[in-house]
Protein backbone atom coordinates (compact mmCIF):
# COMPACT_ATOMS: atom_id res chain seq x y z
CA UNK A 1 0.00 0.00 0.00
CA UNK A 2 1.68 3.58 -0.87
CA UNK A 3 0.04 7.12 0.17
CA UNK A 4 0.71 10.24 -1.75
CA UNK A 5 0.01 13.28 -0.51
CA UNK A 6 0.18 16.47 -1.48
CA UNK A 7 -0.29 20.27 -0.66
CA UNK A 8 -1.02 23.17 -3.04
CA UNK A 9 -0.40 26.71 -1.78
CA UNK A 10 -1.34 29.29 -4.44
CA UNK A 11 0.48 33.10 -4.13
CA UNK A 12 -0.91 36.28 -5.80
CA UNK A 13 0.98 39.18 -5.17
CA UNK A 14 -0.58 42.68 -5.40
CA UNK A 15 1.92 45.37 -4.80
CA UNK A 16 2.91 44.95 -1.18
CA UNK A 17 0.63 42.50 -0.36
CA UNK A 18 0.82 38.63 -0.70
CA UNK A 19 -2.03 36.11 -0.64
CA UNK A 20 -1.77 32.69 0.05
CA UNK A 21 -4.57 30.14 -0.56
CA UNK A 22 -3.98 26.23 0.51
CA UNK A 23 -5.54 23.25 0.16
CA UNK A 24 -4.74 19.12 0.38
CA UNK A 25 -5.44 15.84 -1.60
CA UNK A 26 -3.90 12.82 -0.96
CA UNK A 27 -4.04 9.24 -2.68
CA UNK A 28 -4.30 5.80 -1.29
CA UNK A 29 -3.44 3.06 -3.78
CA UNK A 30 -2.86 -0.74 -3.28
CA UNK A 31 -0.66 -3.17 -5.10
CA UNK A 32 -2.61 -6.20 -7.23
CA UNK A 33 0.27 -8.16 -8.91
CA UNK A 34 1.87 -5.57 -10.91
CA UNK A 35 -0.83 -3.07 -11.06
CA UNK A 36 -1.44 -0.39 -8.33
CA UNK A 37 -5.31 -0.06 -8.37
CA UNK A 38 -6.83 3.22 -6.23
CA UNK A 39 -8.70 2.75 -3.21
CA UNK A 40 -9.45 5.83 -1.84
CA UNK A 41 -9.10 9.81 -2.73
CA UNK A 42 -9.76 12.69 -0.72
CA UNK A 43 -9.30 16.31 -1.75
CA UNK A 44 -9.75 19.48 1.31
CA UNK A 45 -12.14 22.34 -0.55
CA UNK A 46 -9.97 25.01 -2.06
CA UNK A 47 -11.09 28.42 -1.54
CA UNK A 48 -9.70 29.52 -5.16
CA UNK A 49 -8.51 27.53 -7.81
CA UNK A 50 -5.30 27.52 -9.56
CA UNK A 51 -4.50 30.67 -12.04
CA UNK A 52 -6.06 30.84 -14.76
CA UNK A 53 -8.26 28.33 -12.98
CA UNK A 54 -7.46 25.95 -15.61
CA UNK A 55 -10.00 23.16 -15.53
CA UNK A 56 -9.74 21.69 -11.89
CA UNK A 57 -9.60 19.08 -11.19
CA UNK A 58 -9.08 18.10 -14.41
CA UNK A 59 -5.89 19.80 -15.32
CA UNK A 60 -4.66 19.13 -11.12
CA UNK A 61 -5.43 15.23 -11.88
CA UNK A 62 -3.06 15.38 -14.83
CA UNK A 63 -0.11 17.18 -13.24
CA UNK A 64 -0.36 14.83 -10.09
CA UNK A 65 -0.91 11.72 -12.11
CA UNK A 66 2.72 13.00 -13.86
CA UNK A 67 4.02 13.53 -10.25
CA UNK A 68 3.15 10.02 -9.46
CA UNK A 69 4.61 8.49 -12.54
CA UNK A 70 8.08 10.29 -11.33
CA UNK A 71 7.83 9.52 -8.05
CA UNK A 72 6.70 5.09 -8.10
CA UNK A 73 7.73 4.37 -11.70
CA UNK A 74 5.92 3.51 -14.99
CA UNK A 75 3.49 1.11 -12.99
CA UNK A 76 1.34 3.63 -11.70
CA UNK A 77 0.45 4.64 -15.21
CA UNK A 78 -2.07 2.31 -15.06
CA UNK A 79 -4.22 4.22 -12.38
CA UNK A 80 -4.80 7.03 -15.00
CA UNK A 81 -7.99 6.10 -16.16
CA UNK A 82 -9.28 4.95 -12.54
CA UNK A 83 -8.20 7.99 -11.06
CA UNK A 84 -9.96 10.54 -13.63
CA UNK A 85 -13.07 7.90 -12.67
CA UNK A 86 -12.76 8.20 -9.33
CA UNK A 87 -12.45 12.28 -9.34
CA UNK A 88 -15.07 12.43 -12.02
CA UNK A 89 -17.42 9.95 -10.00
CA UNK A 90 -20.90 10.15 -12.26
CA UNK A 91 -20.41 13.66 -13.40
CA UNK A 92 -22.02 13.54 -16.87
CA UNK A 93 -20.64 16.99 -17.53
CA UNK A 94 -17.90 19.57 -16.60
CA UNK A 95 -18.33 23.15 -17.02
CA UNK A 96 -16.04 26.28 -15.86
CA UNK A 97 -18.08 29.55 -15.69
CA UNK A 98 -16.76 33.11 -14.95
CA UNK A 99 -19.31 34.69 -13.29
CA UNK A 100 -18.21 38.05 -13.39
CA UNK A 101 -18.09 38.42 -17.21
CA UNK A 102 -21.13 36.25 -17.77
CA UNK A 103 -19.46 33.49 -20.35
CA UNK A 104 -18.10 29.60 -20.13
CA UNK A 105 -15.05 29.16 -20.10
CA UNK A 106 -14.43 25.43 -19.79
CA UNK A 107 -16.25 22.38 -21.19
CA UNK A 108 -16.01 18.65 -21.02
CA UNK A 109 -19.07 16.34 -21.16
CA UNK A 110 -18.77 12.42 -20.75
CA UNK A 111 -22.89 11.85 -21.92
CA UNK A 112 -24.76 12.87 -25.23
CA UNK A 113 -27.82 14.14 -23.14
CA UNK A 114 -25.82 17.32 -21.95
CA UNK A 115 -25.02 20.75 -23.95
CA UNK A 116 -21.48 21.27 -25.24
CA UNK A 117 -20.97 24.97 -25.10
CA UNK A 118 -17.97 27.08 -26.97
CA UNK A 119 -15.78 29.14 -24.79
CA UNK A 120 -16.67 32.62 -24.31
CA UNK A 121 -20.33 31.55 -25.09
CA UNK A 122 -22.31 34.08 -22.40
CA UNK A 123 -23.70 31.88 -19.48
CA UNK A 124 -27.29 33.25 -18.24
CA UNK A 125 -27.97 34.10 -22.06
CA UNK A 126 -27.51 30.06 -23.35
CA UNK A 127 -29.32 28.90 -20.42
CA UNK A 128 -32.75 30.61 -20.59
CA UNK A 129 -32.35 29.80 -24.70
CA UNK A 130 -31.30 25.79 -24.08
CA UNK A 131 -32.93 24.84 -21.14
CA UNK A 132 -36.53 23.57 -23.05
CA UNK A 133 -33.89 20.99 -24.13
CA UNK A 134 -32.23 19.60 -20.94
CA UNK A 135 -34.53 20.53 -18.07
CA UNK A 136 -37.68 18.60 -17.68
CA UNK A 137 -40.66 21.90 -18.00
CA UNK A 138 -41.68 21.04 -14.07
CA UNK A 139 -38.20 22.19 -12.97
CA UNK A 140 -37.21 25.17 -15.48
CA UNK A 141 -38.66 27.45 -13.41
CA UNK A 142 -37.01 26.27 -10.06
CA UNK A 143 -33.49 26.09 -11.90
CA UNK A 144 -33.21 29.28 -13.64
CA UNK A 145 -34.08 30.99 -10.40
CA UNK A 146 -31.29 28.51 -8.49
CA UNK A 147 -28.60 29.53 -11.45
CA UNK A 148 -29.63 32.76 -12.27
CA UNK A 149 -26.65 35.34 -11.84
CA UNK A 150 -28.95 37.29 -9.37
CA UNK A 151 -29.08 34.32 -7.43
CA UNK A 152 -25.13 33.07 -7.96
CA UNK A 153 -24.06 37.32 -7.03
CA UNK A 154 -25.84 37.04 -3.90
CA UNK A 155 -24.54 33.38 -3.02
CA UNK A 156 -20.95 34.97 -3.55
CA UNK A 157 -22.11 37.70 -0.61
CA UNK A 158 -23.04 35.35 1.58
CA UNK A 159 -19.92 33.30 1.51
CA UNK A 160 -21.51 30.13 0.61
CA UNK A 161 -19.24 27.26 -0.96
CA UNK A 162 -21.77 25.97 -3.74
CA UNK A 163 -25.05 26.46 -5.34
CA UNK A 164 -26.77 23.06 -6.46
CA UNK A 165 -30.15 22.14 -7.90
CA UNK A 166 -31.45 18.16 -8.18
CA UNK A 167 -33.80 17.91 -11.47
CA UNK A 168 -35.05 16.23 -14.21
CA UNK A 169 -32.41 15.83 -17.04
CA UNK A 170 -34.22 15.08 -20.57
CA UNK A 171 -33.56 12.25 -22.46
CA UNK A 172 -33.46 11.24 -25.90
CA UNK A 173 -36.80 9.22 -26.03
CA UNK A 174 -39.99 11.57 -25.63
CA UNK A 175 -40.82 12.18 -21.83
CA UNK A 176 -37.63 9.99 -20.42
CA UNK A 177 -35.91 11.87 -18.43
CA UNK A 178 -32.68 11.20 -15.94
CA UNK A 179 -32.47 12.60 -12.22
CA UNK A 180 -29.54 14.71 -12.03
CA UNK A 181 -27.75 17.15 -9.72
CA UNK A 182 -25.89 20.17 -10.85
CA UNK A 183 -23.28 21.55 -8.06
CA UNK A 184 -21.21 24.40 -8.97
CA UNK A 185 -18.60 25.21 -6.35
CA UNK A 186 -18.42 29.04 -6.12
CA UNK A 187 -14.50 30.74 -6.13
CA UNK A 188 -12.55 33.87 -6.62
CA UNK A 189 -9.91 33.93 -8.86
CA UNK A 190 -7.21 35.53 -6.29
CA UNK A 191 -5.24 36.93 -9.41
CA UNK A 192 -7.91 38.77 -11.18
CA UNK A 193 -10.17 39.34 -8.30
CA UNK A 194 -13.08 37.63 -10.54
CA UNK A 195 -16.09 35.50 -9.66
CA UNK A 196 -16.08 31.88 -11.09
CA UNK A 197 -17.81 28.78 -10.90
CA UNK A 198 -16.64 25.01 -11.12
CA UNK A 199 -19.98 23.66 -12.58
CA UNK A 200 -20.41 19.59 -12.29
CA UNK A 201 -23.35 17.92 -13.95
CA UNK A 202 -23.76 14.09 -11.63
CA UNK A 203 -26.16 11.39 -12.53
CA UNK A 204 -28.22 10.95 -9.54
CA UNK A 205 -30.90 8.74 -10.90
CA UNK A 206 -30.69 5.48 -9.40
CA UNK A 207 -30.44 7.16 -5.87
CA UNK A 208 -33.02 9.69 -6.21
CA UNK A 209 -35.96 6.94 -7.74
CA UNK A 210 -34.94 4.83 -4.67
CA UNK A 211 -35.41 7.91 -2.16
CA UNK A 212 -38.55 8.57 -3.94
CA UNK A 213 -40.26 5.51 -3.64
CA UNK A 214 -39.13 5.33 0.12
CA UNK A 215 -40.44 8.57 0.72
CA UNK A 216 -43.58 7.37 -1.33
CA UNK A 217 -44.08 5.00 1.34
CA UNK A 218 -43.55 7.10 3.96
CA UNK A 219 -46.35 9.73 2.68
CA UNK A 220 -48.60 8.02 1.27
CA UNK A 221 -51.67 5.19 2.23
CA UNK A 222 -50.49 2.21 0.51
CA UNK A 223 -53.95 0.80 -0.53
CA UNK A 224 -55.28 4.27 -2.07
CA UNK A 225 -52.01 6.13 -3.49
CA UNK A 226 -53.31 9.37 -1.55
CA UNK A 227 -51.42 11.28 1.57
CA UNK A 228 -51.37 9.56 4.82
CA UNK A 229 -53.52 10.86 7.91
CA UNK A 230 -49.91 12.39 9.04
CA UNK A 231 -48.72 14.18 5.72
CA UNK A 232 -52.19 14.64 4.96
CA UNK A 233 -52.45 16.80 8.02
CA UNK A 234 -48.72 18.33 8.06
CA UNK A 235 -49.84 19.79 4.77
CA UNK A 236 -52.98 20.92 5.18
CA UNK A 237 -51.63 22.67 8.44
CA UNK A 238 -48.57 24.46 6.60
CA UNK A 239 -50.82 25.75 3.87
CA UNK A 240 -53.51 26.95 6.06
CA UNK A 241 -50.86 29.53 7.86
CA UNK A 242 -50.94 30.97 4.06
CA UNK A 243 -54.51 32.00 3.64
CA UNK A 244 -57.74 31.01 4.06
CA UNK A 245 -58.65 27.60 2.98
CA UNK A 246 -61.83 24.73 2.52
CA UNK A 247 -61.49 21.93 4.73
CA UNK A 248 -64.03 19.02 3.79
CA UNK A 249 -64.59 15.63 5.97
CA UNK A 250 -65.98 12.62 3.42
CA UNK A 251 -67.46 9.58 5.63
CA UNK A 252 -69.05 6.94 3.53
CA UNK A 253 -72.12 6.16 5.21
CA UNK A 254 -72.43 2.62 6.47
CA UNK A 255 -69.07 1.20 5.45
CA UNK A 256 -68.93 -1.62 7.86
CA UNK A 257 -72.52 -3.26 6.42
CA UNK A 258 -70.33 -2.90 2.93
CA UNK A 259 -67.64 -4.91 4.55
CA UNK A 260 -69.88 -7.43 6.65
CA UNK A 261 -72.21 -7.81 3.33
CA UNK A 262 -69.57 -8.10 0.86
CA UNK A 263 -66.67 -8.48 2.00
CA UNK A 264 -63.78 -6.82 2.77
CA UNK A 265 -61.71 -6.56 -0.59
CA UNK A 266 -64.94 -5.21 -1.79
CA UNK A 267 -64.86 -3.01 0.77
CA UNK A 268 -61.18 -1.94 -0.12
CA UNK A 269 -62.14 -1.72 -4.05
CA UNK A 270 -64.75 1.09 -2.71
CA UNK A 271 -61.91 3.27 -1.11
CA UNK A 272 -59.67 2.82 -3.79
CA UNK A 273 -62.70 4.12 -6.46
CA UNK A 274 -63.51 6.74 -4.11
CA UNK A 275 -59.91 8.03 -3.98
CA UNK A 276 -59.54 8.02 -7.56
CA UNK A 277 -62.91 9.76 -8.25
CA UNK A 278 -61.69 12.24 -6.02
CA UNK A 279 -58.86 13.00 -6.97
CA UNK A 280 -60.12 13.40 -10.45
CA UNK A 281 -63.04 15.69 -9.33
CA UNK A 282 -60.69 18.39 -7.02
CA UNK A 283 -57.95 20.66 -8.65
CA UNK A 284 -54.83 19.87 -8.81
CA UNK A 285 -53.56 21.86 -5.48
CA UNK A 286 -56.36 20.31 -3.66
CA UNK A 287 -54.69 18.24 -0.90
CA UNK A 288 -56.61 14.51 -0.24
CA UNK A 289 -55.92 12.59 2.29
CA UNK A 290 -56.92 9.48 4.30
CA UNK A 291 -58.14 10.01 7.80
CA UNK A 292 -58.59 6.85 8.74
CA UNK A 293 -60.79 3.53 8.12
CA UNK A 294 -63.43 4.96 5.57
CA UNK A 295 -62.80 8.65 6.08
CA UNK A 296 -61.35 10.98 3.52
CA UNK A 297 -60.59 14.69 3.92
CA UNK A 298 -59.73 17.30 1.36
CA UNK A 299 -58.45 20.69 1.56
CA UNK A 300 -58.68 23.42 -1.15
CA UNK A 301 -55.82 26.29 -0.23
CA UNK A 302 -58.09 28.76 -1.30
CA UNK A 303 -61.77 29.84 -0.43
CA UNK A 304 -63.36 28.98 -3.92
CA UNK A 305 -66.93 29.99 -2.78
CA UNK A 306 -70.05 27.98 -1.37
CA UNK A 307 -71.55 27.35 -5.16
CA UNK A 308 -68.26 26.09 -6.63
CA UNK A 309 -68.27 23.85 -3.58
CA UNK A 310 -71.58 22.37 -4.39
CA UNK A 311 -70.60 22.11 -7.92
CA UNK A 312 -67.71 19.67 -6.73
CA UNK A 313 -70.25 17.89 -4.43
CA UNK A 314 -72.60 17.35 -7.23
CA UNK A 315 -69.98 16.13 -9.21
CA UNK A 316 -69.33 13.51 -6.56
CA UNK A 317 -72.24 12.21 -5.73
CA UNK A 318 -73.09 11.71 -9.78
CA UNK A 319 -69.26 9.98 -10.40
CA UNK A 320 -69.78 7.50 -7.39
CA UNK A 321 -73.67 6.66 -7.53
CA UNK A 322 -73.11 6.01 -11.13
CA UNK A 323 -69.88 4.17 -10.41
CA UNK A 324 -70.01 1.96 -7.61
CA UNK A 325 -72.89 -0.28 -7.48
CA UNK A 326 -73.27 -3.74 -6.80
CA UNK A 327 -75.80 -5.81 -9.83
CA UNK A 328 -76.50 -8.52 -8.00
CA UNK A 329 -77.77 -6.87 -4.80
CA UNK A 330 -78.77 -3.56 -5.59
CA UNK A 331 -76.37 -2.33 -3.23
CA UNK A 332 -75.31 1.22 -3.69
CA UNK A 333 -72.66 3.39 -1.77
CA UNK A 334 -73.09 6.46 -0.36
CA UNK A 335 -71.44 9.25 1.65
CA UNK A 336 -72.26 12.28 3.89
CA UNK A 337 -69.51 15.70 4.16
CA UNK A 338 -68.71 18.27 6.72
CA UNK A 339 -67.77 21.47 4.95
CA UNK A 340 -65.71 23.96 6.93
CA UNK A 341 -63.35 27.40 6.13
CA UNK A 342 -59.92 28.01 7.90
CA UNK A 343 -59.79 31.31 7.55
CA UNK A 344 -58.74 32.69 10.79
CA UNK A 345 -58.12 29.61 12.43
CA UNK A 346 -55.78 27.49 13.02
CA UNK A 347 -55.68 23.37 11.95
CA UNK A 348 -57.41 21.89 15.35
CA UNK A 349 -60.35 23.97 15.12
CA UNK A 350 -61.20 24.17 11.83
CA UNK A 351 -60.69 20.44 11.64
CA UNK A 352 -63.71 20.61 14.82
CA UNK A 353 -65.68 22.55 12.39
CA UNK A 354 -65.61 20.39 9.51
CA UNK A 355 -66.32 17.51 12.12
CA UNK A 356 -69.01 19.14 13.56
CA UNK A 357 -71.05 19.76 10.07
CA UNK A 358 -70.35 16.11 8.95
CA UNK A 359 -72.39 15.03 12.18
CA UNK A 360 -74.61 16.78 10.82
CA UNK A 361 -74.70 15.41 7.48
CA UNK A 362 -74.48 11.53 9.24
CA UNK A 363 -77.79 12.52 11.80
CA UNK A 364 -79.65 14.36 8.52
CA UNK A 365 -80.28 11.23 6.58
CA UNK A 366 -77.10 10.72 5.32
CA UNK A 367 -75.80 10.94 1.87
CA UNK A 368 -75.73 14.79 1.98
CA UNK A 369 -73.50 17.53 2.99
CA UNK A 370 -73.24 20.58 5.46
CA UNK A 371 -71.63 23.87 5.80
CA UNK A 372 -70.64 24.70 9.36
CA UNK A 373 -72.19 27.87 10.58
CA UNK A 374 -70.09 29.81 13.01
């Protein structure tokens, strides 16, 4: 086993004055036969680059790799190509950007799917022209706000290290797309005094879908793909604090003679119908949710009036009588709501409000729906 290690110290001088910027990186290899093989790198964060900034660590790789060869002989040639892996660790693409005249400077791509841009092409100009071609439309928005130069000048003031963005890398194929992380790691050229940016493009895919899917499960009722009593309620309590809101309680009425009469994976086909019809009837930013057992609630994070309400109601009540019923019994399902507004109050009471109207629904007949009257 051999370690190399290595320090950098950079020096500007400016008249009288003389800067000094440091940093490490050292290299643990192993010896296979006759072929080292790398087993672990580590590099300290440099608070500028080299001058000229010339393509770290690209161009550092290359002058240490020549290092090595001088120092352990012609055998360590053969780490090359797992070094610039192991530096380069799923970075799809390599950019250099100086900040403070607005253009790229550097480019090296190791994937098809990202944009090879010219030197002295000008940065925020390419990226609002190109980025209908990279960036998946649900994340344009969120991106050119994260890499805007408004955004990058007032990272720079607040002495952070990097600016990076996770998103939805296009693919070739229509709607495929790649999860992907762009980090750019923010410097001052201690020469020149200017603003730069050492911009990395990683494929994060296979580590995003799997946090995804856990965080799925975490959120969401497993039977009826719809929040969780828990999210459902973290939500509903965050967006309240925003603005006035509708909070409605759905109870299907009688759900344990459905499950007693039928059976209980009929029972489970019913919520699973419901949840879809649901979610097909609200708007998009409506927030449904699963209560418990066979109760739904739904929150709209705006007040949309009492006749648009009853409009969505109506449309309810026609999409599940129509929907759900039973041919060789007769059997139909119904449900009864509580209808509340948060305005003014917080998640516990207006979540007693919407309770209090359903019981009202439930003792009415059923199959209806009530407004709570303060």
């Amino acid at each position: 086993m051999a370690v190399l290690c290595a320090d950098v110290i950079v020096t500007a001088k400016c008249q009288e004055t003389v800067t000094k910027s440091r940093f490490s990186q050292s290299l643990t290899l192993m010896k296979e036969k006759k072929q080292w093989k790398i087993c672990c790198l580590h590099a300290s964060t440099p608070i500028v680059t080299e001058e000229n900034i010339e393509a770290y660590p690209l161009k550092f790789a290359e002058k240490t790799l020549q290092s090595l060869r001088e120092k352990i002989g012609e055998e360590v040639y053969a780490v090359e190509e797992q070094y610039r892996m192991a530096v380069l660790s799923d970075t799809i693409a390599f950019y250099i950007v100086n900040f403070s005249k607005d253009i790229y400077e550097k480019c090296q791509l190791n994937s098809k799917m990202c944009a090879y841009v010219e030197d002295e092409t000008p940065y925020e100009q390419y990226v609002r022209e190109h980025i209908s071609e990279y960036v998946a439309v649900e994340d344009r928005e969120a991106y050119l706000q994260c890499f805007s130069l408004k955004n990058i000048n007032r990272a720079f003031q607040n002495n952070e290290q990097e600016v990076k963005y996770e998103y939805r890398m296009l693919g070739g194929k229509e709607g495929s797309f790649i999860w992907v992380m762009t980090v750019i790691r923010l410097i001052t050229d201690i020469v020149t005094g200017e603003r730069k940016g050492i911009m990395y493009v990683k494929n994060i895919d296979d580590s995003k879908r799997q946090q995804i899917v856990m965080q799925k499960r975490a959120e969401y009722d497993t039977i009826l793909s719809i929040y969780n009593k828990n999210t459902f309620n973290l939500r509903v309590e965050s967006l309240s604090k925003q603005g006035s809101g509708i909070f409605m309680i759905l109870d299907i009425d009688d759900f344990k003679t459905i499950n007693d009469t039928f059976g209980h994976p009929f029972g489970d086909k019913v919520l699973i119908i419901i949840a879809d019809i649901l979610k097909a009837t609200f708007p998009e930013n409506a927030v449904i949710g699963r209560l418990g057992g066979d109760e739904f609630g739904i929150f709209l994070p705006e007040d949309c009036g009492r006749k648009q309400i009853e409009v969505y109601i109506k449309l309810l009540y026609d999409s599940i009588s129509g929907y759900l019923f039973k041919e060789d019994t007769g059997g139909k399902v119904s449900f009864s709501v509580g209808i509340a507004l948060s305005k003014g109050k917080n998640f516990a009471d207006f979540y007693k409000d919407a309770d209090a109207a359903l019981y009202i629904s439930k003792h009415g007949g059923k199959n209806g729906f009530s407004f709570y009257e303060d």
